[in-house]
N, C-alpha and C. Protein backbone atom coordinates (compact mmCIF):
# COMPACT_ATOMS: atom_id res chain seq x y z
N UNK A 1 0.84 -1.19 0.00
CA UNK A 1 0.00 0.00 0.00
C UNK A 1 0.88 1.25 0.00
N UNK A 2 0.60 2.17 -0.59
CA UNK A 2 1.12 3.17 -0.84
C UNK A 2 1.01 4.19 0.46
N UNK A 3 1.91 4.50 1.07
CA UNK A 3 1.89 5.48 1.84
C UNK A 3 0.74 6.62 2.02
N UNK A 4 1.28 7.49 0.85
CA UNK A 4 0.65 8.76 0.90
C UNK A 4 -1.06 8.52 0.87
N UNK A 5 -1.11 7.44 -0.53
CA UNK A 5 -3.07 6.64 -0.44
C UNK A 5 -3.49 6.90 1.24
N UNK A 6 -2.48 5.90 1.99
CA UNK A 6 -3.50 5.37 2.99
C UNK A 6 -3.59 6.57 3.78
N UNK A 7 -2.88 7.67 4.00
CA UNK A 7 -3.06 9.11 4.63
C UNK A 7 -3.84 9.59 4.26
N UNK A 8 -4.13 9.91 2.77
CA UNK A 8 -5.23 10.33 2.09
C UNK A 8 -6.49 9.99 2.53
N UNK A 9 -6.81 8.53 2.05
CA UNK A 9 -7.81 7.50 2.82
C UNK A 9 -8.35 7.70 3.56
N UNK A 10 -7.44 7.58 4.80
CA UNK A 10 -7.86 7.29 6.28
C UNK A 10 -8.78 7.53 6.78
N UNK A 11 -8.84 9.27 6.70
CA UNK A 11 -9.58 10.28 7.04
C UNK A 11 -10.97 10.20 6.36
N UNK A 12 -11.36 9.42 5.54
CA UNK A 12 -12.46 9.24 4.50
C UNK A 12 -13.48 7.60 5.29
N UNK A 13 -12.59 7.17 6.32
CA UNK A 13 -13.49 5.65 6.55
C UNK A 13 -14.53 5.82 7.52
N UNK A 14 -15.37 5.04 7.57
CA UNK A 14 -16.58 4.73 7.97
C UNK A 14 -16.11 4.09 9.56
N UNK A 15 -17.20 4.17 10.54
CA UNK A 15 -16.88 3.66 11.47
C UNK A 15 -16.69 1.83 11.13
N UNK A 16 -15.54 1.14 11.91
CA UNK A 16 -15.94 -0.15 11.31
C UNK A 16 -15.37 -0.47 9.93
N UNK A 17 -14.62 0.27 9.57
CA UNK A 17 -14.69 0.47 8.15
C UNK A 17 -12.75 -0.04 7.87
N UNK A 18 -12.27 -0.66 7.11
CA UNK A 18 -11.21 -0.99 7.39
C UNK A 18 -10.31 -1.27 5.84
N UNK A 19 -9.27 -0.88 5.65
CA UNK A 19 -8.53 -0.44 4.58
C UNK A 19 -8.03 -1.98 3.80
N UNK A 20 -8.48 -2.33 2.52
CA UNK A 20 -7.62 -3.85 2.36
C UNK A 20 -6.57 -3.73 0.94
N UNK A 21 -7.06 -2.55 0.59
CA UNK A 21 -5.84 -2.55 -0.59
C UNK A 21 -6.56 -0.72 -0.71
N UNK A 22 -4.94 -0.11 -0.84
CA UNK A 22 -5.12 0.88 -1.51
C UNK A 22 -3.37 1.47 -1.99
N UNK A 23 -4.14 2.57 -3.41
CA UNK A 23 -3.06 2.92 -4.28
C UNK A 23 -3.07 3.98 -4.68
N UNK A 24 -2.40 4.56 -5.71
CA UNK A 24 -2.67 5.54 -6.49
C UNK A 24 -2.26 5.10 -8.37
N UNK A 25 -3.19 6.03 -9.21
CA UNK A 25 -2.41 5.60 -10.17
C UNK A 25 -1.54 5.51 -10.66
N UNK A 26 -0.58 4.63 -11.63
CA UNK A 26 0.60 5.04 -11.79
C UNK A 26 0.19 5.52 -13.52
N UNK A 27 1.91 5.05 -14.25
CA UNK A 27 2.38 5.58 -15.50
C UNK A 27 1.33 4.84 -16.29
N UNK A 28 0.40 4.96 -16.88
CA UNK A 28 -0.28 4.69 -18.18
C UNK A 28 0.11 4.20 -19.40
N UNK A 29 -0.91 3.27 -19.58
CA UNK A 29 -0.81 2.96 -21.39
C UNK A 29 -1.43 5.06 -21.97
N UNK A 30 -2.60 5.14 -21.75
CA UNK A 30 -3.31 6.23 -21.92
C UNK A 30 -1.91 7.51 -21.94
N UNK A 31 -1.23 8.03 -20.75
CA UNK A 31 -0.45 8.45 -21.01
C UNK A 31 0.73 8.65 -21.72
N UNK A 32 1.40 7.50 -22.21
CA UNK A 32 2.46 7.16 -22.78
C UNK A 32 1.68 7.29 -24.75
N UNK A 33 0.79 6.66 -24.64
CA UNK A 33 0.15 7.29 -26.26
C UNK A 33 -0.19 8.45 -26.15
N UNK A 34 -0.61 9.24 -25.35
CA UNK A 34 -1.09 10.97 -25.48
C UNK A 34 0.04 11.76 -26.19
N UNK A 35 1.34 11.29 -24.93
CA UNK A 35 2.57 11.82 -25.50
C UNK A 35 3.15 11.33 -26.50
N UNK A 36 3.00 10.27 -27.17
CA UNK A 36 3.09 9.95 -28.62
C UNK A 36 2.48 10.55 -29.45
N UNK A 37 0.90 10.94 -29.44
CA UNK A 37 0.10 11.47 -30.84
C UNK A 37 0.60 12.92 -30.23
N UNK A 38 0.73 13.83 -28.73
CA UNK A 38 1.64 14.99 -28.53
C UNK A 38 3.00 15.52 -29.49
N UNK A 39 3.51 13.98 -29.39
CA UNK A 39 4.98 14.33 -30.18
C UNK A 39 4.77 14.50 -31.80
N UNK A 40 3.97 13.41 -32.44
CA UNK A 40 3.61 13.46 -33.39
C UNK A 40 3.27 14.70 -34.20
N UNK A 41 2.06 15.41 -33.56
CA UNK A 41 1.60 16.58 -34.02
C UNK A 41 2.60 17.77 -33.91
N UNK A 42 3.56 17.70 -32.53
CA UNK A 42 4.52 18.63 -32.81
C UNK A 42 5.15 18.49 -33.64
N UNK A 43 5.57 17.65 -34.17
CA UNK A 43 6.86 17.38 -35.17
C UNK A 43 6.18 17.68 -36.24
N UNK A 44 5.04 17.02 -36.99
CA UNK A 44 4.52 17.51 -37.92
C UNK A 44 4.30 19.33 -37.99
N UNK A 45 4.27 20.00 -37.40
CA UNK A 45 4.10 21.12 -37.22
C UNK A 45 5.14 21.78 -37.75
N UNK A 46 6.35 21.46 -37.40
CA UNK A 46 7.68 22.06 -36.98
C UNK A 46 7.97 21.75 -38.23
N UNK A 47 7.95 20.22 -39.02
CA UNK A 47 8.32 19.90 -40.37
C UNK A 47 7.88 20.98 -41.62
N UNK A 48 6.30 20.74 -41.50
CA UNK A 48 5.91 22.12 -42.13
C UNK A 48 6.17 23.57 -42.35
N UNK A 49 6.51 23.57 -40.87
CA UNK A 49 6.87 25.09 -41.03
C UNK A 49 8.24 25.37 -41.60
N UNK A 50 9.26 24.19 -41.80
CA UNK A 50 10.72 24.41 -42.79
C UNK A 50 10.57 23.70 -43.47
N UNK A 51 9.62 23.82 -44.36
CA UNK A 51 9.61 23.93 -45.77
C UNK A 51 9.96 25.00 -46.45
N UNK A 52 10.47 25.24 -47.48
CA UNK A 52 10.77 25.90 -48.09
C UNK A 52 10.14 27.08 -49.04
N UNK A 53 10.58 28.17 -48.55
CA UNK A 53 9.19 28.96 -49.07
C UNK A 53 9.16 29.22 -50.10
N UNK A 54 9.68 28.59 -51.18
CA UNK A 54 9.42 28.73 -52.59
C UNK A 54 8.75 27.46 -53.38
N UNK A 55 8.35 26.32 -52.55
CA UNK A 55 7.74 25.44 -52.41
C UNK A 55 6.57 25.94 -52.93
N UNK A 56 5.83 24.85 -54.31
CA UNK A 56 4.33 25.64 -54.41
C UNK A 56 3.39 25.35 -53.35
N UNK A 57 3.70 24.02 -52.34
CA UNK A 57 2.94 24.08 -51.02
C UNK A 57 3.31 24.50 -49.88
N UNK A 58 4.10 25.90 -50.05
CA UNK A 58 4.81 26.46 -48.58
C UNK A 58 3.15 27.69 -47.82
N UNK A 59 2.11 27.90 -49.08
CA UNK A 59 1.35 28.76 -48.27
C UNK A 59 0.57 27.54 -47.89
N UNK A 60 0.09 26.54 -48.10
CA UNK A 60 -0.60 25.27 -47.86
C UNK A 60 -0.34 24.60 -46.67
N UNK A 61 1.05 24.52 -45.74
CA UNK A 61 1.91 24.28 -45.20
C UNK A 61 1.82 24.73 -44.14
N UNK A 62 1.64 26.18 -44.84
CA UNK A 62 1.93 27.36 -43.34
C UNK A 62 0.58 26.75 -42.81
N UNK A 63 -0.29 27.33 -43.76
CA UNK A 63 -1.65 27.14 -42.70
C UNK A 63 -1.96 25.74 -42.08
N UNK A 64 -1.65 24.81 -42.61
CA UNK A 64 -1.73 23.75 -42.24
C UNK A 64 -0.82 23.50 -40.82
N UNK A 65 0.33 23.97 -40.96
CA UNK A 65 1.60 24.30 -39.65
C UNK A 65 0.62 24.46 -38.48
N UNK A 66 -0.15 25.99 -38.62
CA UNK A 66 -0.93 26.74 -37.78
C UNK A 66 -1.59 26.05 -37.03
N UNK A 67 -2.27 25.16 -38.06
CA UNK A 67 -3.61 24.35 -37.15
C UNK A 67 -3.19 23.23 -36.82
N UNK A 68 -1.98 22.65 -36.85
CA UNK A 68 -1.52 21.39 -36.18
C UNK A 68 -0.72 22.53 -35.09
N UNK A 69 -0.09 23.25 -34.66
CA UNK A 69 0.37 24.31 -33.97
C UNK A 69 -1.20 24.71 -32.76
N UNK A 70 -2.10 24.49 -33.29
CA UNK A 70 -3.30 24.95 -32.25
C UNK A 70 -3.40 23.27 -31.83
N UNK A 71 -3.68 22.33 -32.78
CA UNK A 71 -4.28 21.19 -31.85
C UNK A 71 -2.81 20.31 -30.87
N UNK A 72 -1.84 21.15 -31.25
CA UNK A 72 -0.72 20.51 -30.36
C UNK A 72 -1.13 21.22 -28.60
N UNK A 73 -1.07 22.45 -28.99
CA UNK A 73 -1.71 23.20 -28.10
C UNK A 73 -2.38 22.78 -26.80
N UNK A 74 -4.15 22.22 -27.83
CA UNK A 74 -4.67 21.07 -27.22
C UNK A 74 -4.64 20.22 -26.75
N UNK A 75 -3.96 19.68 -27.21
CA UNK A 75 -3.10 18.05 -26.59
C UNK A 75 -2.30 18.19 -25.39
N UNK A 76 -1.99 19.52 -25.69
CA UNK A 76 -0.88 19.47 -24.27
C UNK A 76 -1.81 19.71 -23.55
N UNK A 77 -2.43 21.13 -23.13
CA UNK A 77 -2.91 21.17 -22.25
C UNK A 77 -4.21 20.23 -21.77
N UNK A 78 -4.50 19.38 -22.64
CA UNK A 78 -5.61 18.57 -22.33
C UNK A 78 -4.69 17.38 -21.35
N UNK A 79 -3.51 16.89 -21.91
CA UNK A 79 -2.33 15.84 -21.41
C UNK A 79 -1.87 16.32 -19.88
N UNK A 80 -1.74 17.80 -19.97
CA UNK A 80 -1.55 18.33 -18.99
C UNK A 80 -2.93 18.30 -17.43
N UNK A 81 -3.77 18.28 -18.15
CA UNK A 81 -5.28 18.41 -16.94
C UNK A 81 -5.42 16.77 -16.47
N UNK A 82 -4.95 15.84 -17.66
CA UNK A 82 -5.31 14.88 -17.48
C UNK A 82 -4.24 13.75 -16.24
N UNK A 83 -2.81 14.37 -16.65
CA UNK A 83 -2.29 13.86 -15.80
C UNK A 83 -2.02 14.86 -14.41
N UNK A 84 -2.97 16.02 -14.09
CA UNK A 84 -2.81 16.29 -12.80
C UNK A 84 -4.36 15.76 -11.96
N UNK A 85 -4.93 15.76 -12.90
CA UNK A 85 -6.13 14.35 -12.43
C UNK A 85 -5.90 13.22 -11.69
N UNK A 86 -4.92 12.08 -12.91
CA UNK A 86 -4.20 11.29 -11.91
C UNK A 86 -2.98 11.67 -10.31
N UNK A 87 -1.87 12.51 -11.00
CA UNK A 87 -1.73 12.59 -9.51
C UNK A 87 -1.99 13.09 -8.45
N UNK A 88 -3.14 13.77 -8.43
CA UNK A 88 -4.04 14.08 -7.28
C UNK A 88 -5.39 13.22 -7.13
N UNK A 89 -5.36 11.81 -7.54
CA UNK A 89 -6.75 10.56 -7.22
C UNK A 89 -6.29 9.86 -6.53
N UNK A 90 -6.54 8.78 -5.58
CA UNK A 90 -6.01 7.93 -4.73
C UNK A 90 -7.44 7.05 -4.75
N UNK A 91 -7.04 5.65 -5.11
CA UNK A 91 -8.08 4.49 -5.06
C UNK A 91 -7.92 3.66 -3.47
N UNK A 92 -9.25 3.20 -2.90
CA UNK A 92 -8.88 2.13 -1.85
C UNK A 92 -10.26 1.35 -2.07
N UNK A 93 -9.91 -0.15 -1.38
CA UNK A 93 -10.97 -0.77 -1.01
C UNK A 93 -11.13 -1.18 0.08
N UNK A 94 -12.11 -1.06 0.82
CA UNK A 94 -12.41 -1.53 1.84
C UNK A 94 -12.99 -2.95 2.34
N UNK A 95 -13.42 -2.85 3.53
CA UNK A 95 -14.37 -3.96 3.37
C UNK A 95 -15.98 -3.67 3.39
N UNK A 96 -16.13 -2.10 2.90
CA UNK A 96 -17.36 -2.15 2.80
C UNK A 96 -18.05 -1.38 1.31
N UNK A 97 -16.42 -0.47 1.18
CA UNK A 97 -17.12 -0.18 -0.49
C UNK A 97 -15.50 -0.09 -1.33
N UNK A 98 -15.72 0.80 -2.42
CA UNK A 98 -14.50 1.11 -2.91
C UNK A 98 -14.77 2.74 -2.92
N UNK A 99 -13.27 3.32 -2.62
CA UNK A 99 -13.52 4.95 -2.47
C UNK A 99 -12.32 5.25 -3.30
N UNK A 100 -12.60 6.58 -3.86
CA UNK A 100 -12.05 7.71 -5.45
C UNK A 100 -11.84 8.82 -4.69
N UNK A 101 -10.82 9.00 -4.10
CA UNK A 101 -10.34 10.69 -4.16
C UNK A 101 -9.65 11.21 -5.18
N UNK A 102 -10.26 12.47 -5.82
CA UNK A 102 -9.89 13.06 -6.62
C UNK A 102 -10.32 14.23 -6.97
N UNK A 103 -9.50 14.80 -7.67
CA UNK A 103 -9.92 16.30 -7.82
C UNK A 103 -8.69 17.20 -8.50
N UNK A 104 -9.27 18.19 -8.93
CA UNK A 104 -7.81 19.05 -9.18
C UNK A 104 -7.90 19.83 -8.48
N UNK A 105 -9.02 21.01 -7.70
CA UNK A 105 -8.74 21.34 -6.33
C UNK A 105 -8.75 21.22 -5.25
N UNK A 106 -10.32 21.05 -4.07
CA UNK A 106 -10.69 20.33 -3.40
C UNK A 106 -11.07 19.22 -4.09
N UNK A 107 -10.74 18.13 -3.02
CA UNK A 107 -10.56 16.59 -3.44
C UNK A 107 -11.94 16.27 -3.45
N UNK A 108 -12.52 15.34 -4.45
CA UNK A 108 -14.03 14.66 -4.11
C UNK A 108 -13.62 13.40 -3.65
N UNK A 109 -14.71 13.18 -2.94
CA UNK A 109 -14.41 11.84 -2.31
C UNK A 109 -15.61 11.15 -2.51
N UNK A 110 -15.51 10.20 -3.45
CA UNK A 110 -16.79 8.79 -3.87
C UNK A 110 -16.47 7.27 -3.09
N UNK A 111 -17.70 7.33 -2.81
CA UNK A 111 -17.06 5.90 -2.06
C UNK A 111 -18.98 5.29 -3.18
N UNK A 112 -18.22 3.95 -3.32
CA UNK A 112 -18.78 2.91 -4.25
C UNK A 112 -19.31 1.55 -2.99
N UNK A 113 -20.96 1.56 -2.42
CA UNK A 113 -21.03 0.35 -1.49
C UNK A 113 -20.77 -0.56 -2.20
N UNK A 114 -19.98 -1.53 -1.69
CA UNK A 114 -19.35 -3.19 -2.45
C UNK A 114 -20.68 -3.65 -2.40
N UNK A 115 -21.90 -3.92 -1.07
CA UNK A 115 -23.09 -4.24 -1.65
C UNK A 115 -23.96 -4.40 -2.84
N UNK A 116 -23.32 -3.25 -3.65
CA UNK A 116 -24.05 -3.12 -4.85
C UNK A 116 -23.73 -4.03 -5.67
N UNK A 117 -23.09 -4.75 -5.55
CA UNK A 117 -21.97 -5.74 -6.72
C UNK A 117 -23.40 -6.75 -6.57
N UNK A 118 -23.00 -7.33 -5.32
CA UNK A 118 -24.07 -8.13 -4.82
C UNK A 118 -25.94 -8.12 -5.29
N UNK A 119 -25.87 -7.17 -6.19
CA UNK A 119 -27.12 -6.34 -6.69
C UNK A 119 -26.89 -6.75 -8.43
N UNK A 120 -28.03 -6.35 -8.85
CA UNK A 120 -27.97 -5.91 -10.34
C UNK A 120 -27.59 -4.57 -10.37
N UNK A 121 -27.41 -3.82 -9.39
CA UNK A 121 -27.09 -2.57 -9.58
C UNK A 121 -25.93 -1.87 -10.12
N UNK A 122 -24.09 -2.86 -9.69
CA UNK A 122 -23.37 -2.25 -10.19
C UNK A 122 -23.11 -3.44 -11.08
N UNK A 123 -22.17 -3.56 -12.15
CA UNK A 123 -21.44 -4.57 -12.33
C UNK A 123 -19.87 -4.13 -12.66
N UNK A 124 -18.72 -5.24 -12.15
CA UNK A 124 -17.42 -5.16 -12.56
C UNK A 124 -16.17 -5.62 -13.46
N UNK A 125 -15.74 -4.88 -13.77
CA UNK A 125 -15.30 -5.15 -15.11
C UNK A 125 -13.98 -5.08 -15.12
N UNK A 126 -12.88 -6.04 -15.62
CA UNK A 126 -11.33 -5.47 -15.61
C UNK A 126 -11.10 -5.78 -16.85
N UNK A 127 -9.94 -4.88 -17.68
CA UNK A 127 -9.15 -4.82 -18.25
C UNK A 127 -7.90 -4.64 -17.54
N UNK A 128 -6.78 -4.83 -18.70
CA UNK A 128 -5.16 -4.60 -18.34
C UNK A 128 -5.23 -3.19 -17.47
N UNK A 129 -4.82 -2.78 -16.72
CA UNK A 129 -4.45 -1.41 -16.51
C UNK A 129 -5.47 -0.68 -15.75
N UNK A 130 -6.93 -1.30 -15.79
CA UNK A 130 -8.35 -0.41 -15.17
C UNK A 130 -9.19 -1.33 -14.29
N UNK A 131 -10.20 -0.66 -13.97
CA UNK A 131 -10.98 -1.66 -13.33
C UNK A 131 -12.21 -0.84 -13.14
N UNK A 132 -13.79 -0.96 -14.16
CA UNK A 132 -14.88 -0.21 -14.28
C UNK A 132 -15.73 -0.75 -13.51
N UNK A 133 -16.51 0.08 -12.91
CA UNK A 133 -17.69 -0.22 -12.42
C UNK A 133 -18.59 0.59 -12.96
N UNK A 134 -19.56 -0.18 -13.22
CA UNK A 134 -20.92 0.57 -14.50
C UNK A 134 -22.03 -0.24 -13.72
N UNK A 135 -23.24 0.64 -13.56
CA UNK A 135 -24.32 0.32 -13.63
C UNK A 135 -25.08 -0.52 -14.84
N UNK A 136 -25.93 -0.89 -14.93
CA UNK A 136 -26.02 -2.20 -15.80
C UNK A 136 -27.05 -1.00 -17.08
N UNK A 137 -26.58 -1.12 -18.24
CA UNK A 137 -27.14 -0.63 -19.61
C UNK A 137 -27.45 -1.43 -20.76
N UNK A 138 -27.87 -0.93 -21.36
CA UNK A 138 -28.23 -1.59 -23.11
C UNK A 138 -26.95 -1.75 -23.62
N UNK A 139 -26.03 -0.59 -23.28
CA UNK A 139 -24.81 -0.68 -24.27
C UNK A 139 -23.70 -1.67 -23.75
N UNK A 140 -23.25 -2.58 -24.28
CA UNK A 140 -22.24 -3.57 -23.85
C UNK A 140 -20.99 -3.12 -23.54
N UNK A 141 -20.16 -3.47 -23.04
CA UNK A 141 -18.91 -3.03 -21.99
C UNK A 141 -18.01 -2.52 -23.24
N UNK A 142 -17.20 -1.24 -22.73
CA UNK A 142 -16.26 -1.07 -23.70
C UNK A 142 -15.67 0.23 -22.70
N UNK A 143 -14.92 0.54 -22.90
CA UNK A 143 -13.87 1.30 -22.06
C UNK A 143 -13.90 2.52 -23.39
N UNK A 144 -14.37 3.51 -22.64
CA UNK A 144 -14.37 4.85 -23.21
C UNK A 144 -13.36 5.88 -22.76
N UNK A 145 -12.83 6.26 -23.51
CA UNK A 145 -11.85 7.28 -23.20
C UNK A 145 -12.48 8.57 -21.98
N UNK A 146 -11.97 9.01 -21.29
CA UNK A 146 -12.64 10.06 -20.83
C UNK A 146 -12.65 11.24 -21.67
N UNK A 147 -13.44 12.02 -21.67
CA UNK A 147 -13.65 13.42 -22.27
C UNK A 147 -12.67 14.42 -21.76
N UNK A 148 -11.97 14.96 -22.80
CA UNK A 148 -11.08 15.96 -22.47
C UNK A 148 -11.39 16.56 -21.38
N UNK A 149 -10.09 17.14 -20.56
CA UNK A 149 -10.61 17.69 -19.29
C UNK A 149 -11.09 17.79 -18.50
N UNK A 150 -12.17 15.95 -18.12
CA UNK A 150 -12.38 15.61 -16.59
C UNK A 150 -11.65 14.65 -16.10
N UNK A 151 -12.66 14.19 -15.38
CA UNK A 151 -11.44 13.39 -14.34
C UNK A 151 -11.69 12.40 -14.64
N UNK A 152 -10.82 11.21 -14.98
CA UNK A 152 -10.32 9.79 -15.74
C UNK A 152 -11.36 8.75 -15.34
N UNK A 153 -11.51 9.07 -14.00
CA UNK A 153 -11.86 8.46 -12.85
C UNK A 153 -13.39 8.09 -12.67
N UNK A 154 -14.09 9.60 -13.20
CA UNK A 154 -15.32 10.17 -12.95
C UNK A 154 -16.02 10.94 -13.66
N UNK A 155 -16.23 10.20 -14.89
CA UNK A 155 -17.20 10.56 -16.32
C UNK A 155 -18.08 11.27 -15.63
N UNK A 156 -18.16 12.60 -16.33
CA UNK A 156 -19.17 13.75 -16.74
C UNK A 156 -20.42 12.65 -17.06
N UNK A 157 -22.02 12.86 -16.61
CA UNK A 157 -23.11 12.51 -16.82
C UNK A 157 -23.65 13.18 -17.97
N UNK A 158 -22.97 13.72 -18.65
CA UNK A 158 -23.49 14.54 -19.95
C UNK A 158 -24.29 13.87 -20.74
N UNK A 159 -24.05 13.00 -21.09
CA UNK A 159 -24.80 12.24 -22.22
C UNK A 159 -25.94 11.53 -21.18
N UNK A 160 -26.02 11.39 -20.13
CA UNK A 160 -27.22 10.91 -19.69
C UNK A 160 -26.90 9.36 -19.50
N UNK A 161 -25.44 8.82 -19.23
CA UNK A 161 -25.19 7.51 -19.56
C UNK A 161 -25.44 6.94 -18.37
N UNK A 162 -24.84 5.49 -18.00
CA UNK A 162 -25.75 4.75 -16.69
C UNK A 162 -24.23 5.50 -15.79
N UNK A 163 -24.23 5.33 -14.60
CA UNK A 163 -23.30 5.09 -13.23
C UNK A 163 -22.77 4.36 -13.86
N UNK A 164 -21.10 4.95 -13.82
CA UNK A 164 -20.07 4.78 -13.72
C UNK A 164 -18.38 5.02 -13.35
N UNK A 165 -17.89 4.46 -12.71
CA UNK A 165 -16.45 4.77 -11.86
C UNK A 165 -15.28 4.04 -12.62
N UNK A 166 -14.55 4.36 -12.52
CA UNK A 166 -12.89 3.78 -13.12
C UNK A 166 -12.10 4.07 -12.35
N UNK A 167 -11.27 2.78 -12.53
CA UNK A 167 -9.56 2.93 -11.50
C UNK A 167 -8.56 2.52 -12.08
N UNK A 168 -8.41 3.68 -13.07
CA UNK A 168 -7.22 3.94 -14.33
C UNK A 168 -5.81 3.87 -13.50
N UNK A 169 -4.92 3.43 -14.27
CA UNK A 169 -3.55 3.33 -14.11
C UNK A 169 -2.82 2.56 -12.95
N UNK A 170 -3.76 1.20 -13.37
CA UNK A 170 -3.54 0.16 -12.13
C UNK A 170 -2.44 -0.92 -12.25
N UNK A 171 -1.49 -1.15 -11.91
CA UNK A 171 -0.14 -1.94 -12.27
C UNK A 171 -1.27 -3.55 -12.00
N UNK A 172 -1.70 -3.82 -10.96
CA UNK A 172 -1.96 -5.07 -10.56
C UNK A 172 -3.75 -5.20 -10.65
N UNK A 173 -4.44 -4.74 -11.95
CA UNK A 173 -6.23 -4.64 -11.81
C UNK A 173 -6.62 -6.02 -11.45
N UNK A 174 -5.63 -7.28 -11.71
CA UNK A 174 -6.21 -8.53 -11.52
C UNK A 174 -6.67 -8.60 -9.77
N UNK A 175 -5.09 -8.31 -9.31
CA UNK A 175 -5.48 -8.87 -7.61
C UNK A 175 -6.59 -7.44 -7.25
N UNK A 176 -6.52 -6.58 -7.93
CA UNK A 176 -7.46 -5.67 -6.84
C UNK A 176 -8.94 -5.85 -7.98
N UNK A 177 -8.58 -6.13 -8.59
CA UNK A 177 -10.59 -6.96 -9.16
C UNK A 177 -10.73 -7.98 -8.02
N UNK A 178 -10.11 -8.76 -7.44
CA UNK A 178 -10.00 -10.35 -6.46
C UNK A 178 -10.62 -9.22 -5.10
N UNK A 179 -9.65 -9.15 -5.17
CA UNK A 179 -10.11 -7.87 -3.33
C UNK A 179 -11.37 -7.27 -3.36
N UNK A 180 -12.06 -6.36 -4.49
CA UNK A 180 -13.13 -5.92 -4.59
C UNK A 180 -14.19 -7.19 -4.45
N UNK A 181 -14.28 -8.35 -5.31
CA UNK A 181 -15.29 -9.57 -5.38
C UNK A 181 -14.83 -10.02 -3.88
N UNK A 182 -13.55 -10.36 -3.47
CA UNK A 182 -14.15 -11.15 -2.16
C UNK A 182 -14.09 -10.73 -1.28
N UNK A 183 -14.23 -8.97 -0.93
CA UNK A 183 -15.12 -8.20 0.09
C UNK A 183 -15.97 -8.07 -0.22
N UNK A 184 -16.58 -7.96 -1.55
CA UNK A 184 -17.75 -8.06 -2.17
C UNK A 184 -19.02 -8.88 -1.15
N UNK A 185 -17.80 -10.46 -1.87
CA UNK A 185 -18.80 -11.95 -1.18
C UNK A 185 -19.09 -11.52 0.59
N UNK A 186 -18.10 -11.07 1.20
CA UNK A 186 -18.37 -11.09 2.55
C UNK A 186 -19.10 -10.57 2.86
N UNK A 187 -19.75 -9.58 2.25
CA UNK A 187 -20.71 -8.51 2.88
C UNK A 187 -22.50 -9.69 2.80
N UNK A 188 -22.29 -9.89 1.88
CA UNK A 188 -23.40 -11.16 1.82
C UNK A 188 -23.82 -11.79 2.91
């Protein structure tokens, strides 16, 4: 368990309430491609713009430069919101729910009852690297990117979609999918 998590944590438990795995996220697949299609667009940018200006596509170029020059822009600072998201979230599970601190200023704090598993209400889901919890929908499981500029963690309800939580940038999602199901079972 990560130090700083369980300080974070602590202060967030329930009477009775008792800590069985907690973390924070680490280095990303998600991150490590941002800064790839990041690098990408810079370079393309930079290429364009030394071209040669007697080139019959040097005014074609420029402008084209420009607007890969704005969506690099984007990228960063979107790369930028996204990874101060992660290092200000801290995941734990308990033995009575799973809790999300996060925030980029004051911290929110979600706690997820493990009861619900036990329900049709939530269901859980792992991939490499994550671990979703979605309320049960029409639309079949698929891991959606988050929307520029919230939190990784804690999809915007914009679209009106079902309840759902993520615990992005997880080195070990197998054993802490195991920890969630068999505090899950105990609560039963």
């Amino acid at each position: 368990m990560d130090p700083e998590a369980v300080a974070v944590i602590t202060p967030q438990l329930l009477v009775g309430e008792t800590i069985l795995w907690c973390d924070r996220p680490r280095d990303t697949s998600a991150l490590r491609w941002r800064a790839l299609v990041i690098g990408v667009v810079g370079i393309s940018a930079l290429v364009m713009r030394s071209l040669p200006l007697d080139s019959p596509l040097a005014d074609r170029a420029a402008t084209n430069s420009l607007l890969l020059a704005i969506l690099f822009g984007f990228l960063l600072a979107e790369a930028i919101v996204f990874h101060s998201h992660l290092a200000r979230t801290f995941y734990a599970v308990t033995n009575q729910r799973v809790i999300i601190v996060s925030g980029l200023g004051e911290p929110d704090v979600l706690g997820v009852l493990l009861d619900r598993l036990n329900t049709p209400q939530l269901n859980l889901h792992r991939r490499i690297g994550f671990i979703e919890l979605r309320a049960p929908a029409d639309q079949p499981f698929g891991y959606r990117y988050p929307i520029p500029f919230t939190n990784p963690s804690v999809p915007p309800d914009w679209a009106g979609q079902a309840e759902c939580y993520y615990l992005v940038g997880l080195e070990n999602s197998l054993q802490v999918r195991d920890v969630i199901l068999d505090a899950a079972r105990r609560l039963k």
